[in-house]
C-alpha atoms as a PDB file:
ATOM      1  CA  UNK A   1       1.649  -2.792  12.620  1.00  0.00           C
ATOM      2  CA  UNK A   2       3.658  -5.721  13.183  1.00  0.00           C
ATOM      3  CA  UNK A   3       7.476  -5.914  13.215  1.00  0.00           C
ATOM      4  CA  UNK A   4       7.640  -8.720  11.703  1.00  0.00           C
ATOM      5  CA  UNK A   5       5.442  -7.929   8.414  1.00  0.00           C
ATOM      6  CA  UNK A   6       8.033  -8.800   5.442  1.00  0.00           C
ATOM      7  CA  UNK A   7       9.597  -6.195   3.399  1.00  0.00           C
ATOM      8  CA  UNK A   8       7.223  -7.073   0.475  1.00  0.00           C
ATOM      9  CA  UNK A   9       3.754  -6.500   2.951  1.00  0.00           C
ATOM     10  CA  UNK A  10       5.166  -3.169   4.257  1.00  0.00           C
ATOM     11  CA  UNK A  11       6.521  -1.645   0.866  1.00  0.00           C
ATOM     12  CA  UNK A  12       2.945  -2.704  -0.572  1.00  0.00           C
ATOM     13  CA  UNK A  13       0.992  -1.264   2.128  1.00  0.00           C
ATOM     14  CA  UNK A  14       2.770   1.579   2.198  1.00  0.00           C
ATOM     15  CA  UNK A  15       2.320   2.633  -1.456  1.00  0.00           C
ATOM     16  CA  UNK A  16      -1.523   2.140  -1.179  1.00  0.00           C
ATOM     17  CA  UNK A  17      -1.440   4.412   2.131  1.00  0.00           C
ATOM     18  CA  UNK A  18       0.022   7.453  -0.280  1.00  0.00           C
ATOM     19  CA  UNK A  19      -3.408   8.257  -0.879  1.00  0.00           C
ATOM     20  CA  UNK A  20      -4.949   8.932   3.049  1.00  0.00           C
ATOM     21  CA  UNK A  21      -7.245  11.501   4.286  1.00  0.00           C
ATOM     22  CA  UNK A  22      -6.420  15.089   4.126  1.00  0.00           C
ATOM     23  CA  UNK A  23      -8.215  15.858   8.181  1.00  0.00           C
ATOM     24  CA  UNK A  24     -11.033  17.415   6.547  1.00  0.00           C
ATOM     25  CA  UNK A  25     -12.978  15.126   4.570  1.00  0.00           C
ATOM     26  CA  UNK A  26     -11.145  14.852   1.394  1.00  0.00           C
ATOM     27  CA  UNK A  27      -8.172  12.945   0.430  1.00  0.00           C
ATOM     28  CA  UNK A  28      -4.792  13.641   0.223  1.00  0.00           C
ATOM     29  CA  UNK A  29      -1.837  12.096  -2.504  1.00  0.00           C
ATOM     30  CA  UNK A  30       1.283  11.720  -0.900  1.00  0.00           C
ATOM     31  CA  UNK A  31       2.937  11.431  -4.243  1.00  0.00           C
ATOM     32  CA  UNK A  32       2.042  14.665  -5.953  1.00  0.00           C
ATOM     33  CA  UNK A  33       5.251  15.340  -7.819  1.00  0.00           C
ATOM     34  CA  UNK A  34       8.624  13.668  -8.529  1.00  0.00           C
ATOM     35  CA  UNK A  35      10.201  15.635  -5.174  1.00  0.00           C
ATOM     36  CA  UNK A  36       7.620  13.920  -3.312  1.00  0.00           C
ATOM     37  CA  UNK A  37       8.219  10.428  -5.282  1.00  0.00           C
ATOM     38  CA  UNK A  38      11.833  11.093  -4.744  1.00  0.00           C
ATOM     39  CA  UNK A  39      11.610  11.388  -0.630  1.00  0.00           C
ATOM     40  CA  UNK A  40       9.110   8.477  -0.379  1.00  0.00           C
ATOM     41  CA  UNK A  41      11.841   6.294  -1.829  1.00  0.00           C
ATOM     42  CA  UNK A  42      14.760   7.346  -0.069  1.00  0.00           C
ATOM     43  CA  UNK A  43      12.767   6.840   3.248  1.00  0.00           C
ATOM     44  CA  UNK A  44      12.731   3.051   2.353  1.00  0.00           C
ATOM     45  CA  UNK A  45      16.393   2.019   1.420  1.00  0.00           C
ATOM     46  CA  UNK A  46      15.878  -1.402   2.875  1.00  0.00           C
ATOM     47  CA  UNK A  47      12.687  -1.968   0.421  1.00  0.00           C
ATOM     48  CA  UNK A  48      13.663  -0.457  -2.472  1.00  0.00           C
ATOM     49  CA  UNK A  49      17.589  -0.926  -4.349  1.00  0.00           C
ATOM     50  CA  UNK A  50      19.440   1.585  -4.753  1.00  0.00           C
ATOM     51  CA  UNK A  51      17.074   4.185  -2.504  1.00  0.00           C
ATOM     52  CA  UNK A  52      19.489   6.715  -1.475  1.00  0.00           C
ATOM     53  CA  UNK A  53      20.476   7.775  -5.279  1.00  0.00           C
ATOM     54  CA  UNK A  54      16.838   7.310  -6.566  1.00  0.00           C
ATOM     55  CA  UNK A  55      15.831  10.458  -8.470  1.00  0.00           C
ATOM     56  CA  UNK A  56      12.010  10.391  -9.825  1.00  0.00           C
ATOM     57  CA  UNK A  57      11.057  12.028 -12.898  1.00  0.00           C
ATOM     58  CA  UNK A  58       7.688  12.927 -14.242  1.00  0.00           C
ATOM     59  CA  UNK A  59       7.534   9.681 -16.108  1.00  0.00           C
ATOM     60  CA  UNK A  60       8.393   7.344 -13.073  1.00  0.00           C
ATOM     61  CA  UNK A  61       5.848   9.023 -11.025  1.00  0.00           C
ATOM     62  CA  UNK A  62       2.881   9.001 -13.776  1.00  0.00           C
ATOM     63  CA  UNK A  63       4.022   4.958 -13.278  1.00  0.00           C
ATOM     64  CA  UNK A  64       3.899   4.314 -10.246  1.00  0.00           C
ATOM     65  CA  UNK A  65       0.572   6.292  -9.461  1.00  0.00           C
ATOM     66  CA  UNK A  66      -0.871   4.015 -12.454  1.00  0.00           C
ATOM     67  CA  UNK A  67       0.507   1.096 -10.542  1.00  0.00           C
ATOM     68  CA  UNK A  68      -1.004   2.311  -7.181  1.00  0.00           C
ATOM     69  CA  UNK A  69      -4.640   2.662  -8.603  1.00  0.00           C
ATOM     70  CA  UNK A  70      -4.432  -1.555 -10.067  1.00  0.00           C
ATOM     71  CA  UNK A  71      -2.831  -1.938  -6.436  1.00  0.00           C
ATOM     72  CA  UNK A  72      -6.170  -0.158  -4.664  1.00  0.00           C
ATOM     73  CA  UNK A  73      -7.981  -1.561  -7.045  1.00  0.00           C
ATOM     74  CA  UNK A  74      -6.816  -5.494  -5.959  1.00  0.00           C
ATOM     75  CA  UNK A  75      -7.166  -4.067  -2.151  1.00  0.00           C
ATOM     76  CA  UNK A  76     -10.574  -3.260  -2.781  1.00  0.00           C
ATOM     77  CA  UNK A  77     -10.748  -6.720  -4.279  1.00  0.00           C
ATOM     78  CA  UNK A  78      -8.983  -8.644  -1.313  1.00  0.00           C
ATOM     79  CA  UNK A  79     -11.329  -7.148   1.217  1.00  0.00           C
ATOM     80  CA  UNK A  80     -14.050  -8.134  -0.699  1.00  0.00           C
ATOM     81  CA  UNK A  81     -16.954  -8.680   0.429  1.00  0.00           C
ATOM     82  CA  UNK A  82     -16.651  -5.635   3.062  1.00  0.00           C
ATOM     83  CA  UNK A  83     -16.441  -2.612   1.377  1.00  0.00           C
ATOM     84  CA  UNK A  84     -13.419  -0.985  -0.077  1.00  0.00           C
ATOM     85  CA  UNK A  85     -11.539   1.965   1.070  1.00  0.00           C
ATOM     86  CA  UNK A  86     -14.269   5.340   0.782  1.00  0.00           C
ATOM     87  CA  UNK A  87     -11.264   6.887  -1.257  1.00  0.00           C
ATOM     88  CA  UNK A  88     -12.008   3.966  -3.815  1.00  0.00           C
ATOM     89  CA  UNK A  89     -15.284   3.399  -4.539  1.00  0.00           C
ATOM     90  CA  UNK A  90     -16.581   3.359  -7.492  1.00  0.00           C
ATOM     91  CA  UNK A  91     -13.331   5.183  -9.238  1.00  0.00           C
ATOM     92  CA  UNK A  92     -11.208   1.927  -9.454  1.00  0.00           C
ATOM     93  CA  UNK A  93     -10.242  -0.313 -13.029  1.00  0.00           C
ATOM     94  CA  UNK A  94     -12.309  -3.469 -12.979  1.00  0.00           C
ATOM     95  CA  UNK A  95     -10.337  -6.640 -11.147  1.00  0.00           C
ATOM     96  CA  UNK A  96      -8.847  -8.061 -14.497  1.00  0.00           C
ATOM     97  CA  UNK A  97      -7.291  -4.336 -15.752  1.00  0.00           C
ATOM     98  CA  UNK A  98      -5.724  -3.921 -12.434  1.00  0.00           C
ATOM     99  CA  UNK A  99      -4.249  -7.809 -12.296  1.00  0.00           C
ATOM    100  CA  UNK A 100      -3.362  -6.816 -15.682  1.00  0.00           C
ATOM    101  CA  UNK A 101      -1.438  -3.553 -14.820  1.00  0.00           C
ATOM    102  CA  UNK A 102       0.248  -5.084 -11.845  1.00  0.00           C
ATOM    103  CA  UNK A 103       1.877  -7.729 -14.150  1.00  0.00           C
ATOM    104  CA  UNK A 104       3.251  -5.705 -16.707  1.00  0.00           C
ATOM    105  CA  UNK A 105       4.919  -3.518 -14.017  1.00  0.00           C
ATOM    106  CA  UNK A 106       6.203  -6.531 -12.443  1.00  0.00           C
ATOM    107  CA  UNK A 107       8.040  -7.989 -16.103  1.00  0.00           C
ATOM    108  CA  UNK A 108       8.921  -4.498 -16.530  1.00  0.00           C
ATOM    109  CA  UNK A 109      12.638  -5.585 -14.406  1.00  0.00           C
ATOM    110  CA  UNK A 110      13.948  -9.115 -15.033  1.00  0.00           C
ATOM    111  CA  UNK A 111      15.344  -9.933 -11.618  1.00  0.00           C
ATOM    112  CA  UNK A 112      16.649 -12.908  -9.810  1.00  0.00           C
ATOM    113  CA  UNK A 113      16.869 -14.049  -6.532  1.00  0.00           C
ATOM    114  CA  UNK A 114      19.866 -12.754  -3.551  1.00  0.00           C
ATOM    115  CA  UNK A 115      19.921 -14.680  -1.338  1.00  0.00           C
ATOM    116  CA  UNK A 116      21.820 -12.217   2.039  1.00  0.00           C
ATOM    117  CA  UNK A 117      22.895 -13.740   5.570  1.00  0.00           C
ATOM    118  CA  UNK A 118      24.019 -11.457   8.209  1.00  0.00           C
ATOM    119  CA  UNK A 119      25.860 -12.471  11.260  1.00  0.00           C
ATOM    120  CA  UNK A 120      23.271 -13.642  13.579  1.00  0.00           C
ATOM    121  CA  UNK A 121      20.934 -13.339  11.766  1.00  0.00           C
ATOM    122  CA  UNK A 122      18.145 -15.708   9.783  1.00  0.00           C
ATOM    123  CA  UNK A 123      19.159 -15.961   5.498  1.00  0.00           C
ATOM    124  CA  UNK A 124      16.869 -14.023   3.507  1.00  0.00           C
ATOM    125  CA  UNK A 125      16.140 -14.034  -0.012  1.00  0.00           C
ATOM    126  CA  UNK A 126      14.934 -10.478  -2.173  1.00  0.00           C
ATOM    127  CA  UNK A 127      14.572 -10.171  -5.594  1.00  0.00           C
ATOM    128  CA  UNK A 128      17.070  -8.019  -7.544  1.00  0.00           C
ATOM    129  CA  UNK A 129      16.662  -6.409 -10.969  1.00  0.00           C
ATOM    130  CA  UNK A 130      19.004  -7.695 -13.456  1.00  0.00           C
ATOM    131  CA  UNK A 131      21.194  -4.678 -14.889  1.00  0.00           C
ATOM    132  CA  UNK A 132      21.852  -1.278 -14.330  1.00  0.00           C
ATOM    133  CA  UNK A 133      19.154   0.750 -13.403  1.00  0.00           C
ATOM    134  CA  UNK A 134      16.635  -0.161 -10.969  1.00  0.00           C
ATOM    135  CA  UNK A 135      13.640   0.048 -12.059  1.00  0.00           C
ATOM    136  CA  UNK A 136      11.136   1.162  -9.267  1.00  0.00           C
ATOM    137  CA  UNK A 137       7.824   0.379 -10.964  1.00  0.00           C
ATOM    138  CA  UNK A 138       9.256  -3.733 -11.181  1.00  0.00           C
ATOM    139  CA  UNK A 139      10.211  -3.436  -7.610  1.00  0.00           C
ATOM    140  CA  UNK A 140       7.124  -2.075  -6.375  1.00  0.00           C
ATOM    141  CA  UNK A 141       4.703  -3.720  -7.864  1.00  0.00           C
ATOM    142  CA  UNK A 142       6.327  -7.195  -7.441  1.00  0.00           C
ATOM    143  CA  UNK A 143       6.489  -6.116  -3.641  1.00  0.00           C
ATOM    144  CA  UNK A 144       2.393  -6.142  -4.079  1.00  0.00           C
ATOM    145  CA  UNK A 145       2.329  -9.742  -5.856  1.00  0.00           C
ATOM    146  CA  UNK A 146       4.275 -11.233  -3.338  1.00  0.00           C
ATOM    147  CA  UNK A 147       2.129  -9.479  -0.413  1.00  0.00           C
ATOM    148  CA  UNK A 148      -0.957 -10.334  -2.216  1.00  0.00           C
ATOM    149  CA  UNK A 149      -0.496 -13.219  -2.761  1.00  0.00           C
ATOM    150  CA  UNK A 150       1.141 -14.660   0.759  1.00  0.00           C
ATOM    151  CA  UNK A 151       0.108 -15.171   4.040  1.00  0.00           C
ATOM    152  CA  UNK A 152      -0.947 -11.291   5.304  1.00  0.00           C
ATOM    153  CA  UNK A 153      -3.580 -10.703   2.563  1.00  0.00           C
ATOM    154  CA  UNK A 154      -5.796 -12.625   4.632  1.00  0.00           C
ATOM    155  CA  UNK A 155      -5.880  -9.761   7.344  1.00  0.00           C
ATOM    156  CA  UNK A 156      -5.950  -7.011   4.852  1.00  0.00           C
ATOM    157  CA  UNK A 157      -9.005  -4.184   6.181  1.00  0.00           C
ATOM    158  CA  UNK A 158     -10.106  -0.716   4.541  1.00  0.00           C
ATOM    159  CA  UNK A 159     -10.616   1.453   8.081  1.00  0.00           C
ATOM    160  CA  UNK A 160     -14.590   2.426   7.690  1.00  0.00           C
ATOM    161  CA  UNK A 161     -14.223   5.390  10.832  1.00  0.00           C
ATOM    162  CA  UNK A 162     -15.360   8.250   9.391  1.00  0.00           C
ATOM    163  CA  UNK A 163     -12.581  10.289   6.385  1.00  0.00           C
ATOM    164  CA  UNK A 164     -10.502   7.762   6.822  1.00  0.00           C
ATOM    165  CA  UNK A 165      -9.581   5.905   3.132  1.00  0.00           C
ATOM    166  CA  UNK A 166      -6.844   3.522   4.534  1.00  0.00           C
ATOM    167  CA  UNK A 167      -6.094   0.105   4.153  1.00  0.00           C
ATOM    168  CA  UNK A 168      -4.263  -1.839   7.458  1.00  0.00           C
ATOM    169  CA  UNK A 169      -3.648  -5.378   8.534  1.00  0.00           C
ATOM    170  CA  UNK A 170      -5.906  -6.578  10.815  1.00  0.00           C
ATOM    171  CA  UNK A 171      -3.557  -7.598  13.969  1.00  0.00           C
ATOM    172  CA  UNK A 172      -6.180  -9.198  16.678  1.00  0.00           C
ATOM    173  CA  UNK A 173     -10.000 -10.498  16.281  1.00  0.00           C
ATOM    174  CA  UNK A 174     -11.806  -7.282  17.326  1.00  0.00           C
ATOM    175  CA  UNK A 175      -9.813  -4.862  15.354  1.00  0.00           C
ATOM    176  CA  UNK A 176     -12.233  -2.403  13.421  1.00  0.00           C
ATOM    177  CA  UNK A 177     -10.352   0.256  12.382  1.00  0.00           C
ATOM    178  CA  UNK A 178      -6.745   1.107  11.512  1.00  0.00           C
ATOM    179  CA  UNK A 179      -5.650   3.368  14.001  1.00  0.00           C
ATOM    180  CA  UNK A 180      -7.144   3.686  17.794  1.00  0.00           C
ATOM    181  CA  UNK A 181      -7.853   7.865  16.768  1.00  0.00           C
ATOM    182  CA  UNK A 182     -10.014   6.333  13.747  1.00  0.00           C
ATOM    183  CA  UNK A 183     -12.094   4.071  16.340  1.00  0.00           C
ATOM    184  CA  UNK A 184     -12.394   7.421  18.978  1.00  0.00           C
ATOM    185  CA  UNK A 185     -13.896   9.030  15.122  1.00  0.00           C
ATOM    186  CA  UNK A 186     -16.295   5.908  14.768  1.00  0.00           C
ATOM    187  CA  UNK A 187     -17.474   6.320  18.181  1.00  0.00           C
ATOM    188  CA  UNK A 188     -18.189   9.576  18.321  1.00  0.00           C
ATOM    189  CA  UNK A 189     -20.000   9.304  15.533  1.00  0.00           C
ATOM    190  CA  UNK A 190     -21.900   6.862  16.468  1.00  0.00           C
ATOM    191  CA  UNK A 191     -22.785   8.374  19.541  1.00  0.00           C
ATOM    192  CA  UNK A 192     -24.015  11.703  18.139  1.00  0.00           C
ATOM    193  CA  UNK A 193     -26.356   9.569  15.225  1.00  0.00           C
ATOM    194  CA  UNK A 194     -28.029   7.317  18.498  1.00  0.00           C
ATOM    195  CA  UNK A 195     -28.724  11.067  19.978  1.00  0.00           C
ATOM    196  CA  UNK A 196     -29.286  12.804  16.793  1.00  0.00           C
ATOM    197  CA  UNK A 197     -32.755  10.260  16.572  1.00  0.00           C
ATOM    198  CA  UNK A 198     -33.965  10.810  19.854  1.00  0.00           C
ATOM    199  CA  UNK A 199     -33.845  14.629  19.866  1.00  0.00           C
END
């Protein structure tokens, strides 16, 4: 993935990439308990206010997996009409209930804009919740409405090699797949099914 993806395109991606393939043909949650919830977090303190003292509780977490379903869900829509991820389909809310979730975890936080300059560096402007706590389901999920809609949704994929159930940007015009390993999967593949006919 690019460098340069914004904050908002990688925190978005990332929380639809909690759910990946387990190696053996199933899927995997990333985000099975608050512990987990907890060390996702802290792993982005540039994304996410207030990162490094971020606890998770059982309620947080039962949010944001809610949130990451309407999030897959509006993947599955953006990549539309290719098919979604294999982790998705057919177990997602219709369009409208997920556009629907999204934006009530999005009001969940008033925020305003910050605007931050560094020395040398280009001024930026983030959102930051109004108040006290930080409320992670706000941040996340207005992370996703900024990423879907600006310029990278365009490039948005599902990866269609074999167990993978990943989403990815599409970064050059013959990209398949989301990870080189995934399009050595596909090949092979491939390549047994052609020999698999004429045996």
């Amino acid at each position: 993935m690019r460098d340069s993806l914004s904050t908002d395109t990688r925190l978005a991606l990332d929380l639809a990439l909690t759910v990946r393939h387990d190696g053996h043909g199933g899927v995997a949650d990333d985000l099975t308990d608050p512990a987990a919830l907890t060390a996702w977090v802290r792993a982005r303190p540039a994304a996410v206010p207030s990162a490094a003292d971020f606890t998770a509780d059982a309620v947080t977490l039962g949010a944001v997996r809610d949130l990451r379903v309407a999030v897959r869900a509006l993947f599955a829509r953006a990549v539309h009409p290719a098919a979604p991820s294999s982790a998705d389909a057919g177990r997602l809310p219709p369009a409208a209930e997920a556009l629907a979730r999204l934006n009530s975890a999005a009001a969940r936080t008033p925020s305003v804009p910050v605007l931050t300059w560094g020395d040398g560096a280009e001024p930026r402007a983030r959102r930051q919740p109004v108040g006290g706590e930080e409320e992670l389901v706000a941040v996340l999920a207005q992370a996703v409405i900024a990423f879907l809609a600006g310029p990278d949704r365009p490039r948005l994929r599902a990866c269609h090699a074999p167990r993978c159930v990943r989403y990815f940007l599409k970064e050059h015009p013959r990209q398949e797949w989301c990870e080189p390993s995934c399009g050595n999967r596909a090949r092979v593949a491939r390549h047994h099914e052609r020999h698999r006919g004429h045996g």
